[in-house]
N, C-alpha and C. Protein backbone atom coordinates (compact mmCIF):
# COMPACT_ATOMS: atom_id res chain seq x y z
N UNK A 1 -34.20 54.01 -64.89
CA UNK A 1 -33.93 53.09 -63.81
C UNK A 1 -34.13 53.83 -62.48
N UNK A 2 -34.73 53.19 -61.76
CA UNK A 2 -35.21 53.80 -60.33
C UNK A 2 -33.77 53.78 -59.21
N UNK A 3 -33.64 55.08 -58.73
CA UNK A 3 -32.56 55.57 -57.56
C UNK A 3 -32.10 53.89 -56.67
N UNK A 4 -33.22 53.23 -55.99
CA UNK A 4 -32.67 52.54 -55.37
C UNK A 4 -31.99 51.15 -56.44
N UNK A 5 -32.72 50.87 -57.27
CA UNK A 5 -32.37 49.96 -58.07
C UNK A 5 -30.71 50.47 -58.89
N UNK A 6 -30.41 51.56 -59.07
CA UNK A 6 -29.01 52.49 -59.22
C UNK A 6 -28.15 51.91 -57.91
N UNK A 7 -28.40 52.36 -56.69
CA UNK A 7 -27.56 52.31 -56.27
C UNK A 7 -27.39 50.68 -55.16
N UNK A 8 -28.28 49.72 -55.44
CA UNK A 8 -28.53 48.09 -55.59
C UNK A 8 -27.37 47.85 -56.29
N UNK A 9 -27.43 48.21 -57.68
CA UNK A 9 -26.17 47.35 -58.91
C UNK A 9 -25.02 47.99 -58.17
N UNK A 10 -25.01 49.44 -58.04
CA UNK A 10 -23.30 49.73 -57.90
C UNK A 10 -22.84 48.69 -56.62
N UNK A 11 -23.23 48.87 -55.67
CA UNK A 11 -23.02 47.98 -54.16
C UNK A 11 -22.54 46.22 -55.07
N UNK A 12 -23.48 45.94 -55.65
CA UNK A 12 -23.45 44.34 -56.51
C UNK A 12 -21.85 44.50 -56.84
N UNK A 13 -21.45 45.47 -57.77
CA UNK A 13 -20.78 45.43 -58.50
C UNK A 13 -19.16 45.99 -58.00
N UNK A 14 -19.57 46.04 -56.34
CA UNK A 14 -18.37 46.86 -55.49
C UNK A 14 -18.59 45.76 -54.15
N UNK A 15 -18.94 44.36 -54.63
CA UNK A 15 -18.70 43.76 -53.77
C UNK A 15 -17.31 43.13 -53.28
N UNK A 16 -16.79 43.08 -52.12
CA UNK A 16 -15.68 42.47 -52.02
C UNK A 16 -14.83 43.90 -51.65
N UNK A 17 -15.22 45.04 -52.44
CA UNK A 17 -14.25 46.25 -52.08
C UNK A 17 -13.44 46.65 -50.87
N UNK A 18 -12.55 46.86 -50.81
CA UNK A 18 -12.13 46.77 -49.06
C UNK A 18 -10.74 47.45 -49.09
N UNK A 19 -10.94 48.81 -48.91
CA UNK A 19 -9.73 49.95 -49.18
C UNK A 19 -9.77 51.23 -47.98
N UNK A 20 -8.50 51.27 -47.55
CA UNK A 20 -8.26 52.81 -46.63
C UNK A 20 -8.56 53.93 -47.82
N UNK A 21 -8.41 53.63 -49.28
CA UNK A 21 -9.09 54.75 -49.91
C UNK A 21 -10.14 54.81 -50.76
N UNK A 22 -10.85 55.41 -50.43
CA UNK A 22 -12.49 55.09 -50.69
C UNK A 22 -12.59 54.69 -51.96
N UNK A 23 -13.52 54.47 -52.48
CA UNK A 23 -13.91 54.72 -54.16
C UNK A 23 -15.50 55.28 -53.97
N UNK A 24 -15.27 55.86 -55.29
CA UNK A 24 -16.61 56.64 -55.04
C UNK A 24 -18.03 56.28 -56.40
N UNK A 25 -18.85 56.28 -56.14
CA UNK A 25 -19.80 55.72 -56.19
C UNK A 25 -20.82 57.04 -56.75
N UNK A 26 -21.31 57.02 -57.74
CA UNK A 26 -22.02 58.21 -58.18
C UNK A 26 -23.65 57.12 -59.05
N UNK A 27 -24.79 58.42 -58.17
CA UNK A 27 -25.92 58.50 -59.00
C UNK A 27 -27.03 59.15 -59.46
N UNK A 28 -27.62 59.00 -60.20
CA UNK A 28 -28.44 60.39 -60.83
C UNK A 28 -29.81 60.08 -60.51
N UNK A 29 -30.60 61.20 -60.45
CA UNK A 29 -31.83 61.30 -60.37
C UNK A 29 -33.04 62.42 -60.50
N UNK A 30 -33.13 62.48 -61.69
CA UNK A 30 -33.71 64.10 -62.21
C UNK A 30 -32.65 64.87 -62.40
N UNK A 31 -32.90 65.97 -61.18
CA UNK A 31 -31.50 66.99 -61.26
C UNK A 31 -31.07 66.79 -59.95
N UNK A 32 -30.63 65.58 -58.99
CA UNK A 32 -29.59 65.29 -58.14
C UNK A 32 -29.03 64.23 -58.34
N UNK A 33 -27.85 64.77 -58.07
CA UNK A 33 -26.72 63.73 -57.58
C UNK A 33 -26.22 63.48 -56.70
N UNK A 34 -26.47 62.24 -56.95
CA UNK A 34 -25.61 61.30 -55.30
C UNK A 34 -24.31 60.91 -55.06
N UNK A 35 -23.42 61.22 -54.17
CA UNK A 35 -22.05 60.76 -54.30
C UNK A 35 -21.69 59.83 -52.96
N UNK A 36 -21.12 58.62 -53.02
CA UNK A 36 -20.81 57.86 -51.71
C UNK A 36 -19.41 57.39 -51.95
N UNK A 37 -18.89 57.86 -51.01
CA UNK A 37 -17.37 57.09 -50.87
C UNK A 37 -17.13 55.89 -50.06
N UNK A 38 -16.96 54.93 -50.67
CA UNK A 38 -17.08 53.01 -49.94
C UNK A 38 -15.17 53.58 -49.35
N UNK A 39 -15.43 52.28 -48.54
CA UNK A 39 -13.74 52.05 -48.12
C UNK A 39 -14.00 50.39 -47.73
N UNK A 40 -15.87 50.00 -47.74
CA UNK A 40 -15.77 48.70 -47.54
C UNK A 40 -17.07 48.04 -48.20
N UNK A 41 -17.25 47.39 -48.97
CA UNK A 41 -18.62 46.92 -49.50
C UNK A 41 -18.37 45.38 -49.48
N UNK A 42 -19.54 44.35 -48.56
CA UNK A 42 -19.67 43.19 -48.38
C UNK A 42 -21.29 42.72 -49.53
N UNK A 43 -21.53 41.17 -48.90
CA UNK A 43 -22.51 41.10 -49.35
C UNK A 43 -23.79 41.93 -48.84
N UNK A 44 -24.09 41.96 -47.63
CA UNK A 44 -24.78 42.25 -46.52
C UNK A 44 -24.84 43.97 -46.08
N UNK A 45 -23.48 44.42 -46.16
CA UNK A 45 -23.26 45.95 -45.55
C UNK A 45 -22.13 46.66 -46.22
N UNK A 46 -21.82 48.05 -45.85
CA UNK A 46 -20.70 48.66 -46.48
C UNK A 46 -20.52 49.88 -45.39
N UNK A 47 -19.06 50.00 -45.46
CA UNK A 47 -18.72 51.18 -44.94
C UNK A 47 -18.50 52.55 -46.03
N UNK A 48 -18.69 53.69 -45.11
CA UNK A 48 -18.93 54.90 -45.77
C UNK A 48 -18.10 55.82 -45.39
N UNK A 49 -17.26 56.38 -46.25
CA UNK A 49 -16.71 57.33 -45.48
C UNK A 49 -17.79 59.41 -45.67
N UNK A 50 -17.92 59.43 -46.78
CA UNK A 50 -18.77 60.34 -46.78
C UNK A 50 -19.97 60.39 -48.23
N UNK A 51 -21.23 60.74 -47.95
CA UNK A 51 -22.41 60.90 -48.51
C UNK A 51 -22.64 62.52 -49.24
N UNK A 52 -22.55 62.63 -50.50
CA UNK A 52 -22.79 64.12 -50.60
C UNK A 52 -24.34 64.25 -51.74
N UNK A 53 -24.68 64.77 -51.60
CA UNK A 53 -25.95 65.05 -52.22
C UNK A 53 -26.17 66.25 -53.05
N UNK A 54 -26.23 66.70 -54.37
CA UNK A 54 -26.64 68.02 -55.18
C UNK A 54 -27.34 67.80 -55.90
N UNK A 55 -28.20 69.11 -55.55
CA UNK A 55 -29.44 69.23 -56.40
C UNK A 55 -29.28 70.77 -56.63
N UNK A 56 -29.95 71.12 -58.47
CA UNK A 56 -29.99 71.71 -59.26
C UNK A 56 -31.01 72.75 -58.50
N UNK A 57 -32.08 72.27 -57.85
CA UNK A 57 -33.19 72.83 -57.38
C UNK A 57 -32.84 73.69 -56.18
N UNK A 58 -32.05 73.68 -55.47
CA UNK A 58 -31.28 74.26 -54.62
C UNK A 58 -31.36 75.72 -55.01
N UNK A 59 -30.67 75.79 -56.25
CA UNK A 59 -29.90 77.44 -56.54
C UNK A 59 -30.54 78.24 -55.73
N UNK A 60 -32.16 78.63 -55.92
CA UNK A 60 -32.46 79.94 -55.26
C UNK A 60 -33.42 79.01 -54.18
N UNK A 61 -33.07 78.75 -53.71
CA UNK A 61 -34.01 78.21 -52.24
C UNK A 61 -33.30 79.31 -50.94
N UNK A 62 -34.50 80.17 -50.58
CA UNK A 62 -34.51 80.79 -49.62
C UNK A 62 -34.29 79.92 -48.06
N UNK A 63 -33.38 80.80 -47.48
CA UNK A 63 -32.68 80.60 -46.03
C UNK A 63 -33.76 79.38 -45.24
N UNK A 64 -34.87 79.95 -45.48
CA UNK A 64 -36.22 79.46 -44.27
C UNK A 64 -36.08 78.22 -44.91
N UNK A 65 -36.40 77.90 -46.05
CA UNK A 65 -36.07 76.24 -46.65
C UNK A 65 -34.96 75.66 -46.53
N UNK A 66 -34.19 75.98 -45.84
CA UNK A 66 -32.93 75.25 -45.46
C UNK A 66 -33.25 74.93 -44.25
N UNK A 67 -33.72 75.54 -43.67
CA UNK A 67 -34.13 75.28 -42.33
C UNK A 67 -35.15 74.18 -42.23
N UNK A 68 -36.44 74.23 -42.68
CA UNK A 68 -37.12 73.41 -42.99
C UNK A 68 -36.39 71.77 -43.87
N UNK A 69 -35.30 72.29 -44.08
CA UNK A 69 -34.72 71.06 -45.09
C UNK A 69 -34.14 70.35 -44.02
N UNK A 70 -33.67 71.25 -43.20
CA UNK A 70 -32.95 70.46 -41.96
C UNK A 70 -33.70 69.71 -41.06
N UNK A 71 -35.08 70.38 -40.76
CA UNK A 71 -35.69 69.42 -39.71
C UNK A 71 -36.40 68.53 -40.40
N UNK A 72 -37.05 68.73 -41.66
CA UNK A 72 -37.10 67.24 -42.46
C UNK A 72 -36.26 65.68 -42.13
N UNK A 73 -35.36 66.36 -42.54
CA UNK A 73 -33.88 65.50 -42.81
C UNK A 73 -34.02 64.71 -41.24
N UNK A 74 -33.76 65.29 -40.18
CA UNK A 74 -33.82 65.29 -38.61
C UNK A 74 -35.13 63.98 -38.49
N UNK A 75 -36.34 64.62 -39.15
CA UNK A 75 -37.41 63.67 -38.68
C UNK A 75 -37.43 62.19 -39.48
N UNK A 76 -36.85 62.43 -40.97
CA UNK A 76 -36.85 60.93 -41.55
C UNK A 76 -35.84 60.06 -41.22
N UNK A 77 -34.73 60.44 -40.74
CA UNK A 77 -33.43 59.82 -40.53
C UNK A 77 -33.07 59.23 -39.27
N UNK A 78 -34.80 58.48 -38.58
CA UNK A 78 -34.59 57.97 -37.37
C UNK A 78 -34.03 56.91 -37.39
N UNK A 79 -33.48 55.77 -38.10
CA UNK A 79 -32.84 54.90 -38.32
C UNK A 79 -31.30 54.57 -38.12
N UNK A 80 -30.50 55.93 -38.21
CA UNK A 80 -29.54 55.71 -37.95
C UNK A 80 -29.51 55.52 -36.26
N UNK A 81 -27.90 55.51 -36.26
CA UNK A 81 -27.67 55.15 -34.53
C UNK A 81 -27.79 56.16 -33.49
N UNK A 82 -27.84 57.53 -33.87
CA UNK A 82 -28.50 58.38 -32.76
C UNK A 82 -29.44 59.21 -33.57
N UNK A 83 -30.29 59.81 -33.19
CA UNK A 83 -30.98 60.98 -33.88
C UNK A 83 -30.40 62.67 -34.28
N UNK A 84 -30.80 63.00 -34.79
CA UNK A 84 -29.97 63.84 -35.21
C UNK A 84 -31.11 65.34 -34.92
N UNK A 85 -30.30 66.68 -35.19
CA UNK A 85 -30.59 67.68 -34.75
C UNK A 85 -30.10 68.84 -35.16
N UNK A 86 -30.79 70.05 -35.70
CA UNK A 86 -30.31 71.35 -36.19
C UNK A 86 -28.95 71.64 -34.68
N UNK A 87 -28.24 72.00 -34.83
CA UNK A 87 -27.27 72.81 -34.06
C UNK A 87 -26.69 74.36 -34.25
N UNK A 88 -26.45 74.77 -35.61
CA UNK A 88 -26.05 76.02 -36.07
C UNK A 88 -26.68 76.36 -37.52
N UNK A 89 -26.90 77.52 -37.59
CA UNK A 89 -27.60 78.34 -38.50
C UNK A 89 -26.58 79.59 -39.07
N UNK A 90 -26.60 79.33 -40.67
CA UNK A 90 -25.85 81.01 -40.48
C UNK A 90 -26.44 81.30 -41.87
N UNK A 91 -27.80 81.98 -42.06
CA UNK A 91 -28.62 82.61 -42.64
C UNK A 91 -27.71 83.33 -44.11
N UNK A 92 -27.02 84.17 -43.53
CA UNK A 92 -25.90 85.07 -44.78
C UNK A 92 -25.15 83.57 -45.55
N UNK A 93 -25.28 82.26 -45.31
CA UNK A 93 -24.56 81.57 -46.37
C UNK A 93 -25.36 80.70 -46.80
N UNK A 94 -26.94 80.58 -46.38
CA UNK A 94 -27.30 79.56 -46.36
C UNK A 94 -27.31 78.15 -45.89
N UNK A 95 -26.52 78.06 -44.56
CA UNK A 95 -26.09 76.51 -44.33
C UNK A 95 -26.80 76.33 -42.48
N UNK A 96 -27.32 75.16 -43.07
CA UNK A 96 -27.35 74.48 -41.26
C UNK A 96 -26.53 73.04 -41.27
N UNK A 97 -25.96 73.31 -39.87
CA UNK A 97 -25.46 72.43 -39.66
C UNK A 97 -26.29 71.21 -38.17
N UNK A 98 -26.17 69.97 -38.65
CA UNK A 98 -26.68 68.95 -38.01
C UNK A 98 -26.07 67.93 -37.45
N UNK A 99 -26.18 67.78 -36.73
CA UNK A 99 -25.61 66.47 -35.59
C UNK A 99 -26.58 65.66 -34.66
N UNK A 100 -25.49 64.48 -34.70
CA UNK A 100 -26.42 63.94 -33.44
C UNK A 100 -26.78 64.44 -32.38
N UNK A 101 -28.23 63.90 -31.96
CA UNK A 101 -28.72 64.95 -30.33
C UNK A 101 -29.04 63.53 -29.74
N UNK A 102 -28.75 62.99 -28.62
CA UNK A 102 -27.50 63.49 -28.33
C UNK A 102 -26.53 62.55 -29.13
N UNK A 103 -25.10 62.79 -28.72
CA UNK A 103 -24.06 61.93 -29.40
C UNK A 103 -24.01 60.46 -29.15
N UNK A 104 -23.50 59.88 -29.81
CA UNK A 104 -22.90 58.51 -29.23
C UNK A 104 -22.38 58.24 -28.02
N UNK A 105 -22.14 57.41 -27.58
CA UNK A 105 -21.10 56.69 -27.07
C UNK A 105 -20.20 55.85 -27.37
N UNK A 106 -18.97 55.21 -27.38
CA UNK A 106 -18.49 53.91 -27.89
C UNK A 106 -16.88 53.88 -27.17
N UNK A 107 -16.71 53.05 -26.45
CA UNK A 107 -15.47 52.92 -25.65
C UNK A 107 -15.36 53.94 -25.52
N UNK A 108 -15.80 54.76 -24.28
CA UNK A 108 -15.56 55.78 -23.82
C UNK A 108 -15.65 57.04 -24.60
N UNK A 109 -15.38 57.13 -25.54
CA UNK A 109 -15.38 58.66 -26.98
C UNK A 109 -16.86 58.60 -27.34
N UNK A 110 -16.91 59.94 -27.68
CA UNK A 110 -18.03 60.30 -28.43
C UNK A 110 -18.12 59.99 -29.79
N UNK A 111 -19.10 59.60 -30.17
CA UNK A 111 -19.48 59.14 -31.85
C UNK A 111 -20.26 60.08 -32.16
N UNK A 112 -20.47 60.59 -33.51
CA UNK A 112 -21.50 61.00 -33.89
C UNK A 112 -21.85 61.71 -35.35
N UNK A 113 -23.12 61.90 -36.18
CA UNK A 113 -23.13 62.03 -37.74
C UNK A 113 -22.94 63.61 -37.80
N UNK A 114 -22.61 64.24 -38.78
CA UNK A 114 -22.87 65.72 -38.46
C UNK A 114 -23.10 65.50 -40.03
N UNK A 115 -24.16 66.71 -40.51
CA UNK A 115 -24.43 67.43 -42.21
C UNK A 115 -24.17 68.67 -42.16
N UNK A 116 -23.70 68.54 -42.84
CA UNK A 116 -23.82 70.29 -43.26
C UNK A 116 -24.55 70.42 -44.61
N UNK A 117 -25.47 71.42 -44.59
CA UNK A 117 -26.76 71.76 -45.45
C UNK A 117 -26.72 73.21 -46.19
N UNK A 118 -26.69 73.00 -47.71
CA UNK A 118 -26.04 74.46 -48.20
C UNK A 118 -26.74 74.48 -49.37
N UNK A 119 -27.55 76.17 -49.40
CA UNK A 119 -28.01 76.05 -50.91
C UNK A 119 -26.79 76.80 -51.35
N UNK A 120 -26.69 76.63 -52.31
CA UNK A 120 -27.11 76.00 -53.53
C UNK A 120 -26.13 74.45 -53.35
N UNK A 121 -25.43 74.45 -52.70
CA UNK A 121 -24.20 73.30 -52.89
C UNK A 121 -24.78 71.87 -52.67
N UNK A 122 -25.89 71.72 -51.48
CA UNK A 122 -26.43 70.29 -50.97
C UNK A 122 -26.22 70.14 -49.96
N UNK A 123 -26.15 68.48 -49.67
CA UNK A 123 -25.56 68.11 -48.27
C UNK A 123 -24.52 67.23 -48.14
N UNK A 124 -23.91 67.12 -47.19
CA UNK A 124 -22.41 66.43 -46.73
C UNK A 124 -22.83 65.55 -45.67
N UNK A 125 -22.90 64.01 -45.39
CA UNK A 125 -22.95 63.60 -44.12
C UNK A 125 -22.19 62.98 -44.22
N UNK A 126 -21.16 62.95 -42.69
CA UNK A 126 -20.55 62.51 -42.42
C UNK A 126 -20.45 61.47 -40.83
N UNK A 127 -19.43 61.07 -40.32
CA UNK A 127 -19.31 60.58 -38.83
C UNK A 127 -17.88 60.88 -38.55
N UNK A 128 -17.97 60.92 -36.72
CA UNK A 128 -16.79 61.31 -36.54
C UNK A 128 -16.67 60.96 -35.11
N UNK A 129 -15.27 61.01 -34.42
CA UNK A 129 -15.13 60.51 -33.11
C UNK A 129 -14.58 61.53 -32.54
N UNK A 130 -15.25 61.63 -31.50
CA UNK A 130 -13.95 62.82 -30.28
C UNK A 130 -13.59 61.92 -29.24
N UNK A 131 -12.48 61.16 -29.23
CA UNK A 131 -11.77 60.95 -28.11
C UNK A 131 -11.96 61.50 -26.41
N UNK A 132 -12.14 61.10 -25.75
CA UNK A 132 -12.24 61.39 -24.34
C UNK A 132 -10.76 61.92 -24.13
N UNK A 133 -11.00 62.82 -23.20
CA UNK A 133 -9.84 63.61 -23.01
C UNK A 133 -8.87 64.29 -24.10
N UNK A 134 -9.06 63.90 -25.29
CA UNK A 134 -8.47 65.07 -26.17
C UNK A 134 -8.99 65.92 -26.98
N UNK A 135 -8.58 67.00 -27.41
CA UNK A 135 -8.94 67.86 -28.04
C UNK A 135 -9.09 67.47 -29.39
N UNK A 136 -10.21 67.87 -30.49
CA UNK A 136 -10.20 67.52 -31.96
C UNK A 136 -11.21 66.42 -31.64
N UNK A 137 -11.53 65.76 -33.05
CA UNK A 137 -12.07 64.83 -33.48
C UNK A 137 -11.50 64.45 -35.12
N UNK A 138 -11.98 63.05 -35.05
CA UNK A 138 -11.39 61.93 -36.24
C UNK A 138 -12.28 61.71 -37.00
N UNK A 139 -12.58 61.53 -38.45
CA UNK A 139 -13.84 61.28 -39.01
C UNK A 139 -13.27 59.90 -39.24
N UNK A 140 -14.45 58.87 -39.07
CA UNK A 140 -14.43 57.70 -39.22
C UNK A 140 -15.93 57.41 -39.88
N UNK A 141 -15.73 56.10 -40.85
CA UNK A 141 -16.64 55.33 -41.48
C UNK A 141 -18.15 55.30 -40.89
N UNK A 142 -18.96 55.67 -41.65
CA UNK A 142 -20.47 55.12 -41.02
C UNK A 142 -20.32 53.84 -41.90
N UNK A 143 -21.39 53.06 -41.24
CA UNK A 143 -21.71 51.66 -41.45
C UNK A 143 -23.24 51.16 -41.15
N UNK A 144 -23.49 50.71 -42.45
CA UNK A 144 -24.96 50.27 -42.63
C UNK A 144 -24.97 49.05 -43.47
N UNK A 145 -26.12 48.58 -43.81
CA UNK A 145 -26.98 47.71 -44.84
C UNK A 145 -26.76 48.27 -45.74
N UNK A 146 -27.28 47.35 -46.83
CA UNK A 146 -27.49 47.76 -48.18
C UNK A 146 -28.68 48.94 -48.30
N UNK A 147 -29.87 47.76 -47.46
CA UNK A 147 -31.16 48.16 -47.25
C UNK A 147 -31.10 49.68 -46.72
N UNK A 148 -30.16 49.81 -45.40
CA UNK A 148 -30.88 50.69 -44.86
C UNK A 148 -29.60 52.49 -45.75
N UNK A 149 -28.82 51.80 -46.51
CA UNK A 149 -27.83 52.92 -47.32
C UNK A 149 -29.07 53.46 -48.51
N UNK A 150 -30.12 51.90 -48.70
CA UNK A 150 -31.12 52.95 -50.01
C UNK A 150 -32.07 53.60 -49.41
N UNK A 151 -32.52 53.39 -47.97
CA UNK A 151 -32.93 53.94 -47.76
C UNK A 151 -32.53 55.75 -47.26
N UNK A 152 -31.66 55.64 -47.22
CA UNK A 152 -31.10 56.85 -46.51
C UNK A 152 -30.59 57.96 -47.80
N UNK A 153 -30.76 57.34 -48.89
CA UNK A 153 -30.22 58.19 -50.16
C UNK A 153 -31.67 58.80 -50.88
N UNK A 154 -32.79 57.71 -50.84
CA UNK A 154 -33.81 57.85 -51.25
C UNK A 154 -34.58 59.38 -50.03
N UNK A 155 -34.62 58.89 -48.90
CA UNK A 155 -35.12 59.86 -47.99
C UNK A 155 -34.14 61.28 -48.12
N UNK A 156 -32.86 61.55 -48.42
CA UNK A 156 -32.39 62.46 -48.87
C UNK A 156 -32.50 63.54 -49.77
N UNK A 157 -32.36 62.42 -50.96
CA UNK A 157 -33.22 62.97 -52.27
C UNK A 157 -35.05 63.49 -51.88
N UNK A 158 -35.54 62.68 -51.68
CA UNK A 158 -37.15 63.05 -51.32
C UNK A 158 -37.30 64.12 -50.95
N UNK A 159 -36.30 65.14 -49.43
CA UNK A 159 -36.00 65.54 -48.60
C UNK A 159 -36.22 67.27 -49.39
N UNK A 160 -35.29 67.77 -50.49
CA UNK A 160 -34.56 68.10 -51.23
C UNK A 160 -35.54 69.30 -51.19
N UNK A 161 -35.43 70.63 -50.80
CA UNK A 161 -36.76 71.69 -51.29
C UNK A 161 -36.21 72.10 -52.92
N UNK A 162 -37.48 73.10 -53.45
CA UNK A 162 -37.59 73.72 -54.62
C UNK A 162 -37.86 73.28 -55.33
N UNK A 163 -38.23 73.98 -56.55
CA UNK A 163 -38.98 73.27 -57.68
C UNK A 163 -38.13 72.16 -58.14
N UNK A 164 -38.68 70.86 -58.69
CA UNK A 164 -37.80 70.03 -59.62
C UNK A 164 -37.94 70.28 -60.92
N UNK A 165 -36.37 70.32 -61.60
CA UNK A 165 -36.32 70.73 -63.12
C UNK A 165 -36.42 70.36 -64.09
């Protein structure tokens, strides 16, 4: 069964869902897995609290392909609500981290997606708010389509360096 047609039924079948605690949502594809935590699934859209992605192919993917994994990721993922952007590098662990360039806006606070990108582990996307005038930030729900959630799992997966197993 094809990735988007996977994660079509689960959404079908998590319609109506509507919880402060997520449920989570798992799917396969070769050697990755997809993980999504709902807190809201309609006919039309769903909220997300976080997206995690692992792949097998990861293990030995050199530093420079993380990098390259990142600005991939950066160039297919124009769809969401801001664009997104390498920000930090730390070579000795393998991980870049990504955010929106620039951030949101929304009643005054900053919005915005951040990943963090790790071989061997995958990726994490998330969203989050920084309040105007205070210190910290809140992670809050992304929110999409059906359409545009397969798309964003599919371009993930696609995304993915190293051999497939």
């Amino acid at each position: 069964m094809a990735l988007s047609t996977k994660v079509l039924k689960s959404l079908t079948s998590l319609h109506g869902y509507s919880s402060e605690q997520p449920t989570c949502a798992i799917w396969t594809s070769q050697d990755v897995r997809v993980e999504v935590d709902f807190t809201v699934v309609d006919r039309m859209s769903c909220s997300i609290r976080e997206l995690r992605l692992q792949a097998d192919r990861l293990e030995n993917v050199a530093f420079d392909k993380v990098k390259e994994w990142a600005d991939d990721i950066c160039n297919r993922l124009t769809y969401l609500l801001e664009n997104m952007g390498a920000l930090e590098q730390d070579e000795k662990q393998k991980k870049v981290l990504v955010r929106s360039t620039p951030p949101g806006k929304q009643d005054g606070d900053t919005v915005f997606y951040e990943a963090v990108l790790h071989a061997p582990s995958g990726v994490s996307l998330q969203r989050f708010r920084s309040q105007s005038g205070q210190s910290g930030r809140e992670q809050i729900d992304m929110h999409c389509t059906h359409e545009v959630l397969v798309k964003l799992v599919q371009d993930l997966v696609d995304s993915v360096p190293g051999q497939q197993t």
